[in-house]
Protein backbone atom coordinates (compact mmCIF):
# COMPACT_ATOMS: atom_id res chain seq x y z
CA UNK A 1 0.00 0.00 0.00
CA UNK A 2 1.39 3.41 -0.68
CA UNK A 3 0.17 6.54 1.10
CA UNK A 4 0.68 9.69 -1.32
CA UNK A 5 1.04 13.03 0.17
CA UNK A 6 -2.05 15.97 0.00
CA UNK A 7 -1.20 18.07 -2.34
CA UNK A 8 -2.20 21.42 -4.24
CA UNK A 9 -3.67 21.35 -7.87
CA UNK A 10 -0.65 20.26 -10.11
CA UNK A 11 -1.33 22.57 -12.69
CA UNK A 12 1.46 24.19 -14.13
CA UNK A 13 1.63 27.57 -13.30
CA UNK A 14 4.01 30.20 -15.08
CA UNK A 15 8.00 30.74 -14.14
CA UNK A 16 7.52 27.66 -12.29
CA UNK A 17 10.22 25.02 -10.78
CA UNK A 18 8.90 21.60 -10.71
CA UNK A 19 8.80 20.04 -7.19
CA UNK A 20 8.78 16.19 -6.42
CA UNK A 21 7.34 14.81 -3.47
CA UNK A 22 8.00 10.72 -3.50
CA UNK A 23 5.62 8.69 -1.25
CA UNK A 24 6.94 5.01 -0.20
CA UNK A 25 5.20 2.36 1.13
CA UNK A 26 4.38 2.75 4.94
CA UNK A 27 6.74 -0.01 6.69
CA UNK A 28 5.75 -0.38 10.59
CA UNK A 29 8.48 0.44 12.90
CA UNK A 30 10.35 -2.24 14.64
CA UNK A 31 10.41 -0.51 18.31
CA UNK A 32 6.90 0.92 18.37
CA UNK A 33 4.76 -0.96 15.35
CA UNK A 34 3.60 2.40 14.06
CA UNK A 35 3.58 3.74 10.33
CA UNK A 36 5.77 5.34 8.95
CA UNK A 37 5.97 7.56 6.47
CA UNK A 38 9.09 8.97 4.51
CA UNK A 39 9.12 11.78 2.27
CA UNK A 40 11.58 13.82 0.05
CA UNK A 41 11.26 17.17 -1.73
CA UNK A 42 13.48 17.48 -4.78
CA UNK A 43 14.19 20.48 -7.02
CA UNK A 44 14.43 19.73 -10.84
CA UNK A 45 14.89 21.26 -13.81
CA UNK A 46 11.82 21.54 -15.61
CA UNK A 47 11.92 19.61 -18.44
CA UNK A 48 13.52 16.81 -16.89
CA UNK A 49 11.21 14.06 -16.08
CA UNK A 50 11.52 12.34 -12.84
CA UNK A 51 10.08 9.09 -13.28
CA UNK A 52 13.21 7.18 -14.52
CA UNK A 53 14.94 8.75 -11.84
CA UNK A 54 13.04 6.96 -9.33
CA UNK A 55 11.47 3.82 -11.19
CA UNK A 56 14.34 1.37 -9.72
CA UNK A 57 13.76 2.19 -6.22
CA UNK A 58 10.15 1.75 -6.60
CA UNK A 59 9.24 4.98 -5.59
CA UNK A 60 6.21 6.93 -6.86
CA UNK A 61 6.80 10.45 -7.48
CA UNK A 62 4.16 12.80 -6.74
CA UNK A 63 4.98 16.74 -9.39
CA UNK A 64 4.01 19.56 -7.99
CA UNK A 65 4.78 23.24 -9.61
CA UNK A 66 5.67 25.76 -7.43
CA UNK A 67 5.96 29.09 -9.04
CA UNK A 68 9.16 30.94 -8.33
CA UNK A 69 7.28 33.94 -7.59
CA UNK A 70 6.04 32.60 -4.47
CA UNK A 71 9.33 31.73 -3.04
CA UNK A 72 10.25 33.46 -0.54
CA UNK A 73 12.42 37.00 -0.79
CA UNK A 74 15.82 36.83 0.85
CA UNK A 75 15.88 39.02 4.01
CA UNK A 76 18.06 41.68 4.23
CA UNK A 77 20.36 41.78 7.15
CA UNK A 78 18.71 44.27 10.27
CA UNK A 79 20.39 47.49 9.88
CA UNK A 80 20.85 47.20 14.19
CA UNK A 81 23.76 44.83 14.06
CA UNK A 82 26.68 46.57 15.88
CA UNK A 83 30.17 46.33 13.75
CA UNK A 84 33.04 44.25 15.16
CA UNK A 85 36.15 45.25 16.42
CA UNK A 86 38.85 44.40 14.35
CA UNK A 87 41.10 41.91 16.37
CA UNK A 88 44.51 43.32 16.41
CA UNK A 89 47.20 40.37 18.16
CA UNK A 90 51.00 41.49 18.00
CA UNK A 91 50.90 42.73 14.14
CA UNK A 92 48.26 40.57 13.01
CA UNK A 93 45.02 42.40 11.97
CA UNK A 94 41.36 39.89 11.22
CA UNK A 95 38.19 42.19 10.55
CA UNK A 96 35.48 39.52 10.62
CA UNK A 97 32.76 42.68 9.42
CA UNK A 98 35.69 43.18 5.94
CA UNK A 99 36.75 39.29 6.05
CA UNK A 100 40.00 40.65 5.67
CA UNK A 101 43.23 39.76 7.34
CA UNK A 102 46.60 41.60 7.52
CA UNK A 103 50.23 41.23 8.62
CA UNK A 104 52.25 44.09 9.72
CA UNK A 105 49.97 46.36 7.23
CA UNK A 106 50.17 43.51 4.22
CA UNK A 107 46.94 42.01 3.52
CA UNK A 108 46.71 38.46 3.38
CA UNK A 109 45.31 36.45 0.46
CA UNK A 110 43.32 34.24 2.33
CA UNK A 111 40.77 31.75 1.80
CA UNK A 112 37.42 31.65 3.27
CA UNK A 113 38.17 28.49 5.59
CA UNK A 114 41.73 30.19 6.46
CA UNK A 115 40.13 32.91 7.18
CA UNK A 116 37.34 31.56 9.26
CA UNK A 117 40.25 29.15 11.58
CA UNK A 118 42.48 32.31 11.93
CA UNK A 119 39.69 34.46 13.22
CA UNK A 120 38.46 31.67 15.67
CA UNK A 121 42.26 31.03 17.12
CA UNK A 122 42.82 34.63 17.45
CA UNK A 123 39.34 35.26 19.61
CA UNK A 124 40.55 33.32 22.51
CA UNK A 125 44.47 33.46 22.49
CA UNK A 126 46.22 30.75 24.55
CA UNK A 127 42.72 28.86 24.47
CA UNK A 128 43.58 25.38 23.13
CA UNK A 129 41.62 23.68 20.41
CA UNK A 130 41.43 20.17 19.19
CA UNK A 131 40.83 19.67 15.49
CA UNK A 132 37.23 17.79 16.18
CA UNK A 133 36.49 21.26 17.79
CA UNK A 134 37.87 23.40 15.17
CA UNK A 135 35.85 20.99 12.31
CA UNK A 136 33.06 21.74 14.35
CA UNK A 137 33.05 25.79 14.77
CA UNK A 138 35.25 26.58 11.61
CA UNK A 139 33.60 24.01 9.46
CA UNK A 140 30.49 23.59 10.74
CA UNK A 141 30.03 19.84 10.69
CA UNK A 142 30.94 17.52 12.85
CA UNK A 143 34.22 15.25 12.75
CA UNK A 144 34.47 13.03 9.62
CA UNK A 145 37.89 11.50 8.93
CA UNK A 146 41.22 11.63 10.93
CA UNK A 147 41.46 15.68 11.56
CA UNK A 148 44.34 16.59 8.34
CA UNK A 149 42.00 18.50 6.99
CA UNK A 150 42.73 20.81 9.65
CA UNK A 151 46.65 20.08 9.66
CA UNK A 152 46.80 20.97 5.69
CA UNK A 153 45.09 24.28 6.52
CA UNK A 154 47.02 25.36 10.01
CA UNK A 155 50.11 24.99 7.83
CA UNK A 156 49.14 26.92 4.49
CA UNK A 157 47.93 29.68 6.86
CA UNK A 158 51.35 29.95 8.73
CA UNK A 159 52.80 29.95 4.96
CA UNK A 160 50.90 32.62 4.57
CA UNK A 161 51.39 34.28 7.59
CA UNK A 162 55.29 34.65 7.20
CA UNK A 163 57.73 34.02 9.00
CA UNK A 164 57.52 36.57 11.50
CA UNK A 165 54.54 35.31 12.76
CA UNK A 166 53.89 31.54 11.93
CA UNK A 167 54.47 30.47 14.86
CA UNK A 168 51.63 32.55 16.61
CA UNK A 169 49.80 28.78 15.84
CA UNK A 170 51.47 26.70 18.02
CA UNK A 171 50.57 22.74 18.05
CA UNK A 172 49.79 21.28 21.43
CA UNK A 173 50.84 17.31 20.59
CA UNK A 174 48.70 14.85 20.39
CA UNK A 175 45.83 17.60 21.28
CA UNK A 176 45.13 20.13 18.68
CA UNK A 177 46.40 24.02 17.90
CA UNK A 178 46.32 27.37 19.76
CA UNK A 179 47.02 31.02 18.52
CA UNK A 180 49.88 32.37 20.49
CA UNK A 181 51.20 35.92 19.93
CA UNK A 182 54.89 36.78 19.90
CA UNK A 183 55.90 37.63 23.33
């Protein structure tokens, strides 16, 4: 038995994306015997038809227009936010409201993740962070794999920090990395 969704009238409506809702059979649930339904929106092109897609799974899909105008309008940022303080460590410059970085008045060609990890050492200096953490707050995901993704990009940013000041991201063994300023 297959349950399909409610849904709107399907007629196509101008400027529209097509919109695919898939219904699959209700299975009952091995702790509490209840049904269970599963659903998926997907965007598509629209003249690409969606059947084939889905037709080895067993899946039914269920096409639904939306019309782009209907989407919703992207809000602009409240005019109340306060600006940042630029951090300033020992020659080092990060404006997080510019995304711009600087050594002893150079700017620094930076990428968005080096960047984002050289801003988040130099909030907290001395504070030491493991590389799950970092994956976590400079990444945004949790930890998948064994943590060089955050080696490779400690060391290109002390490449481009110079040699002046690559060492300001000092490895703790075995632990993770912390921003250090020259003394």
């Amino acid at each position: 038995m297959t349950t399909a969704l409610p849904s709107a009238d399907p007629a196509p409506v101008p400027r529209t994306a097509p919109r695919l809702r898939l219904a699959t059979p209700a299975e009952p649930v091995e702790a509490g015997g209840t049904q269970q339904l599963t659903a998926y929106l997907v965007l598509l092109p629209a003249d690409t038809d969606p059947a084939p897609l889905f037709a080895d799974a067993g899946l039914r899909p269920h096409i639904q227009a939306v019309a782009i105008d209907e989407m919703p309008a992207p809000q602009p940022a409240p005019d109340s936010v306060p600006a940042r303080a630029p951090l300033v460590r020992d020659g080092v410059l990060v404006d997080a409201d510019q995304r711009t970085a600087a050594v002893d008045g150079a700017e620094l060609d930076l990428t968005f993740l080096e960047f984002s990890l050289l801003a988040h050492l130099m909030e907290r200096p001395g504070q030491v962070y493991s590389r799950e953490q970092l994956i976590h707050h400079v990444w945004g995901y949790d930890h998948v794999g064994d943590g060089r993704t955050v080696d490779v990009h400690v060391a290109r940013l002390r490449r481009k920090l110079g040699p002046a000041h690559r060492r300001s991201i000092v490895t703790v063994r075995r632990v993770g990395y912390k921003y250090v300023p020259r003394a």
